[in-house]
Protein backbone atom coordinates (compact mmCIF):
# COMPACT_ATOMS: atom_id res chain seq x y z
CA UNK A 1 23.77 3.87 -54.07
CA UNK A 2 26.80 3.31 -51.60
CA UNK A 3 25.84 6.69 -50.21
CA UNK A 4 22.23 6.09 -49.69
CA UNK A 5 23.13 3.08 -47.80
CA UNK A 6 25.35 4.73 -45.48
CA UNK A 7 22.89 7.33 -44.75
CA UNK A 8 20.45 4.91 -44.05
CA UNK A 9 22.85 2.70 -41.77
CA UNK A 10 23.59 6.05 -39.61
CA UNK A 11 19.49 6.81 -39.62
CA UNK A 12 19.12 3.55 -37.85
CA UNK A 13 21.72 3.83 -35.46
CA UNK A 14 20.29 6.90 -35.05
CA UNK A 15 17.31 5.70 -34.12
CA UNK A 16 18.44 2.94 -32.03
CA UNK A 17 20.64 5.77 -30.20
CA UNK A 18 17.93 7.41 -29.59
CA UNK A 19 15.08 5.02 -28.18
CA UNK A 20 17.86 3.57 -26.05
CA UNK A 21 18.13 7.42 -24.64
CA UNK A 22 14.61 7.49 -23.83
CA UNK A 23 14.73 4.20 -21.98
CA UNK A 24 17.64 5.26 -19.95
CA UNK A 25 15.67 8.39 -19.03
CA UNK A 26 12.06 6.16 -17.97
CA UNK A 27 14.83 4.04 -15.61
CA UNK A 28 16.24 7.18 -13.85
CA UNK A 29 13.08 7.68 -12.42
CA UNK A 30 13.58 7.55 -8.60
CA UNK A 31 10.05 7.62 -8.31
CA UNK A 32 6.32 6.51 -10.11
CA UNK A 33 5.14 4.06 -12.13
CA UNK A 34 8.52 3.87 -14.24
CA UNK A 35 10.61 3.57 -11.76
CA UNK A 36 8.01 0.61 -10.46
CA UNK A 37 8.58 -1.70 -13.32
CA UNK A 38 12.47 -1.04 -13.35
CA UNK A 39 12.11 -2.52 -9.65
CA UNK A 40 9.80 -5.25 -10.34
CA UNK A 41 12.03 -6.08 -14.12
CA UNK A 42 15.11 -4.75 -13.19
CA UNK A 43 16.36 -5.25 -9.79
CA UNK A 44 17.19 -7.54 -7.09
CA UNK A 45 14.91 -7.48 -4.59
CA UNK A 46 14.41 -9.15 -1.09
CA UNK A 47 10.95 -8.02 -0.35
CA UNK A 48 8.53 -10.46 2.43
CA UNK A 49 5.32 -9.90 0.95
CA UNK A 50 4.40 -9.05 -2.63
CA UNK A 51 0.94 -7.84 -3.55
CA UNK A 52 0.05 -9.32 -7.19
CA UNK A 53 -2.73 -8.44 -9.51
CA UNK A 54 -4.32 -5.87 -11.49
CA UNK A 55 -5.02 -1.89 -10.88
CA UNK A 56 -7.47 -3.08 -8.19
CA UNK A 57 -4.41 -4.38 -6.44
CA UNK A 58 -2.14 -1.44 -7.23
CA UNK A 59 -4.35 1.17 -6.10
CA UNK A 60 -6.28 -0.94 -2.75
CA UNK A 61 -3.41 -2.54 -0.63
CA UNK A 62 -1.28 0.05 1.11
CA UNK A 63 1.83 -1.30 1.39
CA UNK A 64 3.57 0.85 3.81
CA UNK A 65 0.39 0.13 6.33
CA UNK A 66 0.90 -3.41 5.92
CA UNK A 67 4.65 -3.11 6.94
CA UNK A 68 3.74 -1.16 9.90
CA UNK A 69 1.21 -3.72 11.20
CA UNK A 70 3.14 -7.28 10.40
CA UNK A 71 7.05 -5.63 10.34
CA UNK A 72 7.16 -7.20 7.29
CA UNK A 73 8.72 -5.24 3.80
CA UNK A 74 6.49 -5.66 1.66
CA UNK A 75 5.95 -4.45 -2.25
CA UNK A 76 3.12 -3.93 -4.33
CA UNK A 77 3.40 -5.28 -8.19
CA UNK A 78 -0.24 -5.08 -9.04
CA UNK A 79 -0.72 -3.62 -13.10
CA UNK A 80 -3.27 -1.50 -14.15
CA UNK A 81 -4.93 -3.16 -16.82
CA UNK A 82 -3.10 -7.13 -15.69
CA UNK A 83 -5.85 -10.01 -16.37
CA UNK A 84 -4.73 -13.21 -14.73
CA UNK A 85 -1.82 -14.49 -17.47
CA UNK A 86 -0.10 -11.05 -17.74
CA UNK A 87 -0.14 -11.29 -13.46
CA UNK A 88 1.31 -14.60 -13.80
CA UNK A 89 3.70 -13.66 -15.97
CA UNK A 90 4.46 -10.42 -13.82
CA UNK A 91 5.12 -12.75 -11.02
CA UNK A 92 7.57 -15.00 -13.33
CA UNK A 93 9.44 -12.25 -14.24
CA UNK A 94 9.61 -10.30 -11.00
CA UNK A 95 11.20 -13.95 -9.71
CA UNK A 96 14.19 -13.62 -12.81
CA UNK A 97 16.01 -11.08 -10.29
CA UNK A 98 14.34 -11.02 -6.98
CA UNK A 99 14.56 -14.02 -4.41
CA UNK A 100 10.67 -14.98 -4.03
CA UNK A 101 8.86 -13.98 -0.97
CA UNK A 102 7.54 -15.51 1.99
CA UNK A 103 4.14 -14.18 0.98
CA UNK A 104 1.95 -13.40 -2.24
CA UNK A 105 -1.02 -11.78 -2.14
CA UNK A 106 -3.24 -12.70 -5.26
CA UNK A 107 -6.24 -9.90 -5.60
CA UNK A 108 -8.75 -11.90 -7.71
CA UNK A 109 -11.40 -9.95 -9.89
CA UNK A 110 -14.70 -11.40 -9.52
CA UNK A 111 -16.12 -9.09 -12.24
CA UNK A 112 -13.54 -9.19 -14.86
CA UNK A 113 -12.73 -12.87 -15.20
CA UNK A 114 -13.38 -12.87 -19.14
CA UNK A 115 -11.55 -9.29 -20.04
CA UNK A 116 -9.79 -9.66 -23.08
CA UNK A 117 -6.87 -12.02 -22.93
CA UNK A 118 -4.98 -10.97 -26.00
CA UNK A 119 -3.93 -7.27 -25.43
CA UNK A 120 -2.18 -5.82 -22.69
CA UNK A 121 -3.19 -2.42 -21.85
CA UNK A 122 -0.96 0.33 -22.06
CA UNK A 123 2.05 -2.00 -23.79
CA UNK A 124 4.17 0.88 -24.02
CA UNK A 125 5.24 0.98 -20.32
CA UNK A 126 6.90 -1.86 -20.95
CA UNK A 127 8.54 -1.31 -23.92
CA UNK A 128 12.24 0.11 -21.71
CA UNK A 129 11.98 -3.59 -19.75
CA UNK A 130 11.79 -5.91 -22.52
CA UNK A 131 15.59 -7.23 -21.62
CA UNK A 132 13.66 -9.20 -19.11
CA UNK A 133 13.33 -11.97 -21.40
CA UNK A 134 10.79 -13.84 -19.32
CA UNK A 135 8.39 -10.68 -19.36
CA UNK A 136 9.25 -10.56 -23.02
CA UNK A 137 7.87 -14.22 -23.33
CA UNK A 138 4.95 -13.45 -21.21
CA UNK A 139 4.42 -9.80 -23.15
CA UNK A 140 4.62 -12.07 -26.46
CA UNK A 141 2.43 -14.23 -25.44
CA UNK A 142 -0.26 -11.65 -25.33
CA UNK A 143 0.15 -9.66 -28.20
CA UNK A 144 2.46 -10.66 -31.36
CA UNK A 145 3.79 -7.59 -31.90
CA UNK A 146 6.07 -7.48 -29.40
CA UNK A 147 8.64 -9.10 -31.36
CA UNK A 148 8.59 -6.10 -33.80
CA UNK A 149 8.80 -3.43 -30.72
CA UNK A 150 11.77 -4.70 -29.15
CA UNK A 151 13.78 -5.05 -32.49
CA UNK A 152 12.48 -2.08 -34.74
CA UNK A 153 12.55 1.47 -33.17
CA UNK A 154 10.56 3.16 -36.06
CA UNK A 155 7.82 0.77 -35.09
CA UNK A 156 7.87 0.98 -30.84
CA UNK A 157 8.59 4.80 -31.27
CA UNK A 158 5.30 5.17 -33.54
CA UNK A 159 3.59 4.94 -29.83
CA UNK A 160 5.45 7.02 -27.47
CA UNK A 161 2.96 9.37 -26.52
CA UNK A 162 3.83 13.09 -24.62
CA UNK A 163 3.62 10.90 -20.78
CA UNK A 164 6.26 8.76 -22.32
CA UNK A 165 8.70 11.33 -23.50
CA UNK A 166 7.91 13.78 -20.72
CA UNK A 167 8.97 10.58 -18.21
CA UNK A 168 12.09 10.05 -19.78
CA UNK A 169 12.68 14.12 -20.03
CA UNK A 170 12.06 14.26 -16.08
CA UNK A 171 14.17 11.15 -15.60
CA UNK A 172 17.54 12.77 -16.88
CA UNK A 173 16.86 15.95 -15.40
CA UNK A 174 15.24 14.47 -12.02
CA UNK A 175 12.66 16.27 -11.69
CA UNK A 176 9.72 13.83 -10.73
CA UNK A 177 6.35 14.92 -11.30
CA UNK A 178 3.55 15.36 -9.09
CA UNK A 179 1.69 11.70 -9.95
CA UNK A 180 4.96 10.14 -9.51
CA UNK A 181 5.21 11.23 -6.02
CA UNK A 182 1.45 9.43 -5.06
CA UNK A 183 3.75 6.15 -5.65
CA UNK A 184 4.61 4.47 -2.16
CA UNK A 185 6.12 1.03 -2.56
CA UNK A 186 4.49 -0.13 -5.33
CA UNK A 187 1.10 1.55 -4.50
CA UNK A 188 -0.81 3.79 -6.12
CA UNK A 189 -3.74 5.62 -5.41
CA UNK A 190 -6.46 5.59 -8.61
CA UNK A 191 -6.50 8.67 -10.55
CA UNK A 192 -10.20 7.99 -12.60
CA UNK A 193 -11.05 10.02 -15.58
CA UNK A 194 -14.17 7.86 -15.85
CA UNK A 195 -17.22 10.64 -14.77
CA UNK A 196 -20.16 8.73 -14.01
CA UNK A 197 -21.88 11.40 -11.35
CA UNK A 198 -23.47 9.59 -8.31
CA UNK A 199 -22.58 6.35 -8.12
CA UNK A 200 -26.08 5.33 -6.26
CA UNK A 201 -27.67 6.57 -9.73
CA UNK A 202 -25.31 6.03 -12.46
CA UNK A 203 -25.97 3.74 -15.16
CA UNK A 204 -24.05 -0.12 -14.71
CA UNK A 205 -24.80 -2.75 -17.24
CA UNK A 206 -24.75 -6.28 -16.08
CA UNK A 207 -22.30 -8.12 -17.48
CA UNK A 208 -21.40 -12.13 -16.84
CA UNK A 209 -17.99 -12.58 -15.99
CA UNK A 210 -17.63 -16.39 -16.80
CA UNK A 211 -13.31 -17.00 -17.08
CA UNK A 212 -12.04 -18.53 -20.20
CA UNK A 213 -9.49 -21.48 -19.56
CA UNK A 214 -6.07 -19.84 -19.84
CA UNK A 215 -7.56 -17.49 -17.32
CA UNK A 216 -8.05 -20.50 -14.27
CA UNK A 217 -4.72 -22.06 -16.14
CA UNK A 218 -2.62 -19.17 -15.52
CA UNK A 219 -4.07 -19.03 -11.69
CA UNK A 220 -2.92 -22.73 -11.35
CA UNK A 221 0.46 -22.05 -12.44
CA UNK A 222 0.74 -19.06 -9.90
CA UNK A 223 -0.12 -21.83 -7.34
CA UNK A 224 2.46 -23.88 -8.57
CA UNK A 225 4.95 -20.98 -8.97
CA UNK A 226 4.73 -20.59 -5.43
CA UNK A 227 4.53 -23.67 -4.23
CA UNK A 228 8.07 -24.02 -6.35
CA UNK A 229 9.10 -21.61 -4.26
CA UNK A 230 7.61 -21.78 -1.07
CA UNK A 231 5.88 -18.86 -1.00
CA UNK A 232 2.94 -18.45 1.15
CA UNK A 233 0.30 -17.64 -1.51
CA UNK A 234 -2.94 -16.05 -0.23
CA UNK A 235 -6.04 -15.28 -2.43
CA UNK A 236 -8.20 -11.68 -1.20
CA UNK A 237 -11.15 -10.69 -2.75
CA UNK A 238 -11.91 -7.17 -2.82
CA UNK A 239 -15.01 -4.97 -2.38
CA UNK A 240 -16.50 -3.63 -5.70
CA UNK A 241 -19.36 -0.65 -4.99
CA UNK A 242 -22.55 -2.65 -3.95
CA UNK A 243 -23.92 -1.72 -7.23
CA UNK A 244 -21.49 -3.05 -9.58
CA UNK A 245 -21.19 -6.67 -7.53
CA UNK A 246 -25.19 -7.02 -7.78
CA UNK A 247 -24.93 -6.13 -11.82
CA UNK A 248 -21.89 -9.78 -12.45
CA UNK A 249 -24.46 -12.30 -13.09
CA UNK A 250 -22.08 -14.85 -12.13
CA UNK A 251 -20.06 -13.10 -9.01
CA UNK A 252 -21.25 -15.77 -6.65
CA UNK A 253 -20.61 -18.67 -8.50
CA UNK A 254 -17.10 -17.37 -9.18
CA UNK A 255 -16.92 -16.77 -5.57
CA UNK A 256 -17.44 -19.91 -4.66
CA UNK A 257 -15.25 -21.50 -7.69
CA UNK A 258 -11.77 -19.98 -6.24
CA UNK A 259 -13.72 -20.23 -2.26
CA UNK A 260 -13.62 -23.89 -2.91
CA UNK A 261 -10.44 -24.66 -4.41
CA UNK A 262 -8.67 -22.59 -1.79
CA UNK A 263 -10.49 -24.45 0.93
CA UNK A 264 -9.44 -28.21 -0.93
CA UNK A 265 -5.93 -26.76 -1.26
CA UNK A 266 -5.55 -24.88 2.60
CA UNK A 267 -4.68 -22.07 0.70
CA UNK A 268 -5.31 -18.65 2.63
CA UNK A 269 -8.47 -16.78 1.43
CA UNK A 270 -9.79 -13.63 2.76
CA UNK A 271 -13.21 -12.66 0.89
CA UNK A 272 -13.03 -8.25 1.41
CA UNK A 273 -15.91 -8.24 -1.32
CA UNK A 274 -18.96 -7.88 1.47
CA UNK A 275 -17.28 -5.86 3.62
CA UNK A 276 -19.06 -2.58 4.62
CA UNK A 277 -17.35 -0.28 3.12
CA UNK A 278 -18.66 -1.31 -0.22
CA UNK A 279 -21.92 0.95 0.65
CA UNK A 280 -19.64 3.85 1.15
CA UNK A 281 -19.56 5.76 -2.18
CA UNK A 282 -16.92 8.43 -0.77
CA UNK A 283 -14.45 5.50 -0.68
CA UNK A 284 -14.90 4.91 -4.66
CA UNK A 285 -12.77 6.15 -7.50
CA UNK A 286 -15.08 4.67 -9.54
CA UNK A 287 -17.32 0.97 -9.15
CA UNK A 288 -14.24 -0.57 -9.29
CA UNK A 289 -11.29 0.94 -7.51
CA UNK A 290 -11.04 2.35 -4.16
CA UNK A 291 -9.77 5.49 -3.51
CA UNK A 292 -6.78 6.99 -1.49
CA UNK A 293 -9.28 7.23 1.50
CA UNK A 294 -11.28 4.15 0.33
CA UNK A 295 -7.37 2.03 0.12
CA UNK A 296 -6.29 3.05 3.68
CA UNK A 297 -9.68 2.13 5.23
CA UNK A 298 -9.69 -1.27 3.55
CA UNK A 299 -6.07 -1.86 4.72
CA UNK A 300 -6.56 -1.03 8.45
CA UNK A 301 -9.22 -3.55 7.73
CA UNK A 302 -7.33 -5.99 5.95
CA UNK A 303 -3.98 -6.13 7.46
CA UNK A 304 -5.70 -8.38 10.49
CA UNK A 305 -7.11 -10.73 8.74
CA UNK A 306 -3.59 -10.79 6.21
CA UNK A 307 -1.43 -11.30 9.74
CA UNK A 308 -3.31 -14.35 10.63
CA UNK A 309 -1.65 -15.91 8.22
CA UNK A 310 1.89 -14.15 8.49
CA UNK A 311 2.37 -14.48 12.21
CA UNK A 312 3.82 -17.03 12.69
């Protein structure tokens, strides 16, 4: 009995030895999406502008174009797969290390209001970052069983997948790969493995995007986050492929929902969704997400509009 218990005691510091191995390993990234989060969780930062939202953000907003245009430094913490309370509490928990910027730039998706609020996509990522107690709380929030993957390594190491290891593998022996190097302050370009063929053909079912509560809640309390901190928050919309915008039931009324608040509340809002490059299929990823080309055409276009508001 005494010696099953001691094996067992020195399996589970074995296994706490080791997940805390392959966290050290996703941290010693110098570049990609792991090396991101350890910016946004980890460090302190000092950055003017952040860029806040979901993979729409992270893949659309070229941040080192916007620093050449304004001379501001700017960083951008949009998450793939972030519906508005994860990007609240991304915002929260960037602020636990970093002194809050002069600027925050909320991307707002019109057509994905009601995604589910419960899950967060991909939760592994964030497994190595979970000593950031207020994304823990936030990451908690969402999905229960967050508890259990901080605290029990059998359970969090049941879902680290080959990218995962292979990260932390790269990270001690720093050798970044080749999607890790498409990161540029934050940004990244969208890698699809969606095939849908022509985009002016393929199929798009109409959905209605109506936002449940905590979804306009959370937006409130990124208002009042940065109003806390006097940050400069400004609200973009961004273009969706002509197709997909005509096929959200509800896009203009949502439109007009965050349109009008902004303009009661003088809060900065550039509306991207009708610009012309939203005919411009070449630009696309996919309905949703520019693409490399597609991000650096938007931001020449953007970055005007963004400095009449950072001028100053």
């Amino acid at each position: 009995m005494k010696r099953a218990l001691i094996f067992s005691a020195i399996a589970i510091a074995f296994l706490y030895t080791l997940r805390e191995l392959e966290y050290i390993g996703l941290k010693m990234n110098e570049g990609g999406e792991y090396a991101k989060l350890r910016v946004v969780f980890e460090q302190k930062n000092n950055f003017d502008l952040i860029v806040l939202g979901s993979s729409r953000a992270e893949c659309q907003f070229y941040t080192p174009m916007i620093d050449s245009a304004t001379g501001l430094s700017s960083y951008n913490i949009g998450m793939t797969g972030a519906v508005m309370p994860l990007i609240e509490s991304t915002l929260e928990a960037y602020l636990v290390n970093s002194k809050a910027p002069k600027y925050v730039v909320l991307n707002i998706d019109l057509h994905a209001l009601n995604d589910n609020t419960d899950t967060v996509y991909r939760f592994p990522r964030y497994f190595a970052y979970l000593g950031n107690e207020t994304l823990y709380e936030g990451l908690q929030a969402r999905d229960q069983r967050f508890f259990w993957f901080r605290w029990i390594p059998l359970y969090s190491m049941a879902y680290f997948n080959n990218n995962y290891v292979s990260n932390s593998v790269r990270g001690w022996i720093n050798k970044p790969s080749l999607y890790n190097s498409t990161y540029e302050a934050g940004f990244a370009p969208s890698i699809t493995d969606t095939t849908l063929g022509d985009l002016d053909t393929a199929k798009m079912i109409a959905r209605n995007s109506r936002m449940p509560e905590i979804v306009w809640s959370s937006f409130l309390q990124i208002e009042e986050l940065c109003k806390k901190n006097n940050s400069q928050l400004i609200l973009v919309v961004t273009p969706l492929f002509h197709r997909a915008e005509r096929v959200v039931a509800n896009y203009e009324e949502s439109l007009k929902k965050f349109r009008d608040y902004a303009t009661t509340k003088a809060i900065p809002f550039i509306d991207m969704g009708h610009d012309t490059i939203r005919f411009d299929k070449t630009k696309y990823a996919d309905p949703a997400h520019l693409n490399k080309s597609g991000a650096l055409e938007f931001t020449r276009r953007f970055y005007p509009r963004l400095m009449q508001y950072t001028s100053h």
